[in-house]
N, C-alpha and C. Protein backbone atom coordinates (compact mmCIF):
# COMPACT_ATOMS: atom_id res chain seq x y z
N UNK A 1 2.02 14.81 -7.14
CA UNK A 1 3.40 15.19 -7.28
C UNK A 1 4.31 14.08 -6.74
N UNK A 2 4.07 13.38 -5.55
CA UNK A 2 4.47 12.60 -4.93
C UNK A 2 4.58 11.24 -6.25
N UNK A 3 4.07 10.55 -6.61
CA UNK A 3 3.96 9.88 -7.85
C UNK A 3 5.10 10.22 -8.83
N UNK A 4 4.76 11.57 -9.45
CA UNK A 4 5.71 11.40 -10.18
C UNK A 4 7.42 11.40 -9.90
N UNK A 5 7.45 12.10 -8.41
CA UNK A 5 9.29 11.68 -7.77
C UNK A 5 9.35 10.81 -8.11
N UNK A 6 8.14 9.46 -7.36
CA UNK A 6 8.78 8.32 -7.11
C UNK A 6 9.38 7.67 -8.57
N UNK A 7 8.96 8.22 -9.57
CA UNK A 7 9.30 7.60 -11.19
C UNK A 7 10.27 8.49 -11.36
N UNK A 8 11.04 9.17 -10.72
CA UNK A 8 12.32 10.14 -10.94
C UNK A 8 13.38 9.01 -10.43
N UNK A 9 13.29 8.50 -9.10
CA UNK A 9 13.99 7.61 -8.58
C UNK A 9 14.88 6.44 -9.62
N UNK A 10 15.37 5.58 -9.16
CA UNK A 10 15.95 4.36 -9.56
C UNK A 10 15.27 3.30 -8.30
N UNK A 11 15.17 2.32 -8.72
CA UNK A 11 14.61 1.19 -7.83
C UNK A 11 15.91 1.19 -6.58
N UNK A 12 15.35 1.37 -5.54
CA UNK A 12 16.64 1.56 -4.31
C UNK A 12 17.24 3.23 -3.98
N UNK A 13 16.60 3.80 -5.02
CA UNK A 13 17.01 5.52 -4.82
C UNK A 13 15.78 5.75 -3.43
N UNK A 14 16.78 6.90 -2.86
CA UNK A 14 15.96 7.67 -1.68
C UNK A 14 15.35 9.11 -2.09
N UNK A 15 14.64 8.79 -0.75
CA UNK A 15 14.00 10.96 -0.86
C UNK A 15 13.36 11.29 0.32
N UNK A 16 14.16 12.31 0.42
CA UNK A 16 13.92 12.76 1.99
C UNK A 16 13.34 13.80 2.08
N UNK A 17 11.96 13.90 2.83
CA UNK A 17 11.34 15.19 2.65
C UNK A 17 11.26 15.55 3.56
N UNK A 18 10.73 17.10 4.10
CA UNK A 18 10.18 17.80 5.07
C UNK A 18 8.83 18.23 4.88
N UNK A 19 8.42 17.75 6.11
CA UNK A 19 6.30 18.31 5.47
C UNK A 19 6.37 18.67 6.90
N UNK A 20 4.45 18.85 6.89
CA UNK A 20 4.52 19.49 8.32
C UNK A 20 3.96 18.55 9.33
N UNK A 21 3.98 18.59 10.43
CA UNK A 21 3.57 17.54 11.57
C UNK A 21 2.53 17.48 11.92
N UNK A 22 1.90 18.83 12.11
CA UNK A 22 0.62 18.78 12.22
C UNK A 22 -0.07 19.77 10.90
N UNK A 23 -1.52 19.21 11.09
CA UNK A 23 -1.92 20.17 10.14
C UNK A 23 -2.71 21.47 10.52
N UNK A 24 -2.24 22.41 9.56
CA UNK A 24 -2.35 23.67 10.01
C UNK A 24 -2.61 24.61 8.58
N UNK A 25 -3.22 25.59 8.58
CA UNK A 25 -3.72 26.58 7.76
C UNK A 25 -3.75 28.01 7.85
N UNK A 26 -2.83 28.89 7.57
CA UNK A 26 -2.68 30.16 8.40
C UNK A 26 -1.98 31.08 7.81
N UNK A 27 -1.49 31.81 8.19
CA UNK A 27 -0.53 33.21 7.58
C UNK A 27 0.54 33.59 8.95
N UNK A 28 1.83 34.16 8.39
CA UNK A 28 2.59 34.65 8.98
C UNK A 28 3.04 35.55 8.52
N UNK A 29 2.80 36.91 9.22
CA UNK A 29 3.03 38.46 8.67
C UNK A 29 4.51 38.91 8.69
N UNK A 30 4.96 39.08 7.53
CA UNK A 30 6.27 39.69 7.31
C UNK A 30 7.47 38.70 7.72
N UNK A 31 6.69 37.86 6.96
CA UNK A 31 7.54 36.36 6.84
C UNK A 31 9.09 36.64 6.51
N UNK A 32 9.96 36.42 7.38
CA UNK A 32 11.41 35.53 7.13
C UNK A 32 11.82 37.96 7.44
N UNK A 33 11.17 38.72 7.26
CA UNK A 33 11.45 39.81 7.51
C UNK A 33 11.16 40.72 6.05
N UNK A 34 10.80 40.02 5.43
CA UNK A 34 10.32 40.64 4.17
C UNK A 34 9.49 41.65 3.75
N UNK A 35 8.49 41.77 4.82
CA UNK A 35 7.45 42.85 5.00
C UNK A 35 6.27 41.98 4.48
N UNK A 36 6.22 40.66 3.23
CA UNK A 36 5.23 40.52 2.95
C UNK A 36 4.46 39.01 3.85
N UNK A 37 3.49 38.50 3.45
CA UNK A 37 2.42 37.54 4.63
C UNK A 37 2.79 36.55 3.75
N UNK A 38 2.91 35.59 4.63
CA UNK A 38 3.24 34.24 3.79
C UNK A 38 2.25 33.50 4.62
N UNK A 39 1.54 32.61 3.25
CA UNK A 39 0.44 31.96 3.61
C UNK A 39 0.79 30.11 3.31
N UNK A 40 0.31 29.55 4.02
CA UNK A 40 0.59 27.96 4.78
C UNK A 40 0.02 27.36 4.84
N UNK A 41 0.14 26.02 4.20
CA UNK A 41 -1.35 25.12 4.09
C UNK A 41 -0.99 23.56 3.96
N UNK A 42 -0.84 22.78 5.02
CA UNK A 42 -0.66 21.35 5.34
C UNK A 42 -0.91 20.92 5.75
N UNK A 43 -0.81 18.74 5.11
CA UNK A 43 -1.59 18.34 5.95
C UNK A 43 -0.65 17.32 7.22
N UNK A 44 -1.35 16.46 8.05
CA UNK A 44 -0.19 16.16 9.38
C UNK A 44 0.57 15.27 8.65
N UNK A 45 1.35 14.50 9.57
CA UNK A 45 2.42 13.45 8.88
C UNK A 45 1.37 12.53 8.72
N UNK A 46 0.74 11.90 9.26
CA UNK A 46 -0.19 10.77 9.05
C UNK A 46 -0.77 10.33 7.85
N UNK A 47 -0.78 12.01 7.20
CA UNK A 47 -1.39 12.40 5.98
C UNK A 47 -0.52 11.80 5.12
N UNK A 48 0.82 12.58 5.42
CA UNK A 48 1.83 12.67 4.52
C UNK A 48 2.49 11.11 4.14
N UNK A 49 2.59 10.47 5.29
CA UNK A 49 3.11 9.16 4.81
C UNK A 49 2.33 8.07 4.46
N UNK A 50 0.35 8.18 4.54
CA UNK A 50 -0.20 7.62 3.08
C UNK A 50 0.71 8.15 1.88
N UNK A 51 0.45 9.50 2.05
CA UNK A 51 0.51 10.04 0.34
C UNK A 51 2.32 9.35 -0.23
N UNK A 52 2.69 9.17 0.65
CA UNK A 52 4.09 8.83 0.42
C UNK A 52 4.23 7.55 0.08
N UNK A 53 3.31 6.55 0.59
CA UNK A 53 3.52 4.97 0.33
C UNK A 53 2.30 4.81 -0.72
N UNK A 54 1.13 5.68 -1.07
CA UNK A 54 0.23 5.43 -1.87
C UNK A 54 1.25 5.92 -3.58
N UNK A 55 2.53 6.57 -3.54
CA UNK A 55 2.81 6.82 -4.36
C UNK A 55 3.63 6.10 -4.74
N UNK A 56 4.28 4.87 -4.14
CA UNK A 56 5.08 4.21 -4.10
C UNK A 56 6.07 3.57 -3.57
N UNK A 57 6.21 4.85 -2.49
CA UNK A 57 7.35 4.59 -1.39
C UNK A 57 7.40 3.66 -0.32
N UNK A 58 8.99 3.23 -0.29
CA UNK A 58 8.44 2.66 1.38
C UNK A 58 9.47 3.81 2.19
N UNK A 59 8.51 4.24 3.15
CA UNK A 59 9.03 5.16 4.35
C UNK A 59 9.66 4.04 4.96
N UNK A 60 11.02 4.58 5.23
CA UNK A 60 12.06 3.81 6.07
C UNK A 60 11.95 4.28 7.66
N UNK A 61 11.61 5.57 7.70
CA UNK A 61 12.11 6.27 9.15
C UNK A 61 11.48 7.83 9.11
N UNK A 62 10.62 8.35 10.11
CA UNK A 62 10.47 9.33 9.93
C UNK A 62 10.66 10.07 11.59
N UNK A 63 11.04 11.50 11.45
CA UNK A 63 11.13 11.84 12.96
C UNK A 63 10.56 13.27 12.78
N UNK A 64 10.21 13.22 13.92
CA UNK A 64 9.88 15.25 14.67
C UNK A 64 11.09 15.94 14.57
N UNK A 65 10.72 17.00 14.01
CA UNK A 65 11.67 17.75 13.85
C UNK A 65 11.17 19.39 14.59
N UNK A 66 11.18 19.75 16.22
CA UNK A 66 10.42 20.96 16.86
C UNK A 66 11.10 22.22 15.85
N UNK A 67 10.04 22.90 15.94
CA UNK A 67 10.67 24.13 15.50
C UNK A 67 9.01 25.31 16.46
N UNK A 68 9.82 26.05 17.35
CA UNK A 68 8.85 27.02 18.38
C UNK A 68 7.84 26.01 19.08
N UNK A 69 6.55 26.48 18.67
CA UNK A 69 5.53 25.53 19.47
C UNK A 69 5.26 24.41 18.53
N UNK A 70 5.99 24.37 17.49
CA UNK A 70 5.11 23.04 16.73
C UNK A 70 6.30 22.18 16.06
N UNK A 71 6.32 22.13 14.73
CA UNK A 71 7.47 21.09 14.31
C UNK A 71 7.21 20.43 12.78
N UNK A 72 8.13 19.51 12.42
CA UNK A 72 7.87 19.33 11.09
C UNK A 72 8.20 17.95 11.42
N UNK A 73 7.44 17.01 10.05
CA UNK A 73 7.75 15.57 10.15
C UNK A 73 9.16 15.71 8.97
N UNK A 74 10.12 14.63 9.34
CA UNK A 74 11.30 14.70 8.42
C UNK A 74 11.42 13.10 7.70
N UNK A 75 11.14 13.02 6.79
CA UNK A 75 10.49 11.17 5.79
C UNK A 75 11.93 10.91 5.08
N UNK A 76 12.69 9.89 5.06
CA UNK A 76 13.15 9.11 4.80
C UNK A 76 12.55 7.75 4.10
N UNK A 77 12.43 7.99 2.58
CA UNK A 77 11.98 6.86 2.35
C UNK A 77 12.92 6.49 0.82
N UNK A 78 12.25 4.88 0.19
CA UNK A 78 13.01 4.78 -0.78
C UNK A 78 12.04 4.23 -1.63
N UNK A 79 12.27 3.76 -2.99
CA UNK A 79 11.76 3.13 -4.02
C UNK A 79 11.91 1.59 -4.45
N UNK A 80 11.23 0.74 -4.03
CA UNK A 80 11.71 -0.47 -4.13
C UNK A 80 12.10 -1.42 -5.37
């Protein structure tokens, strides 16, 4: 999927994603208050910013973003 953004871009276009920081596999019951289980499946940033430069990108900047006990990676990258 990552691949084909990067051919959405313009040479110098950005894209900023949110993935997760660490990797994790799990369920959360009565997600957001909905009553129903929302199920979760990612891999860490380490992961994420191969998959991000194997697709084309260059990651400019990426940061932690905490959220409770854990957190999300936040990617800043562009298309050269």
């Amino acid at each position: 999927m990552l691949k084909r953004i990067a051919t959405w871009l313009r040479p110098g276009g950005c894209f900023l994603g949110t993935t997760g920081h660490s990797a994790w596999t799990g369920t959360e019951d009565n997600w957001l208050g909905g009553g129903a289980t929302m199920w979760w499946s990612h891999a860490d940033a380490a992961t994420n910013r191969t998959w991000l430069t194997q697709a084309g990108l260059n990651v400019d900047r990426e940061e932690f973003v905490p959220e409770g006990e854990g957190g999300h990676a936040l990617f800043w990258a562009h298309r050269p």
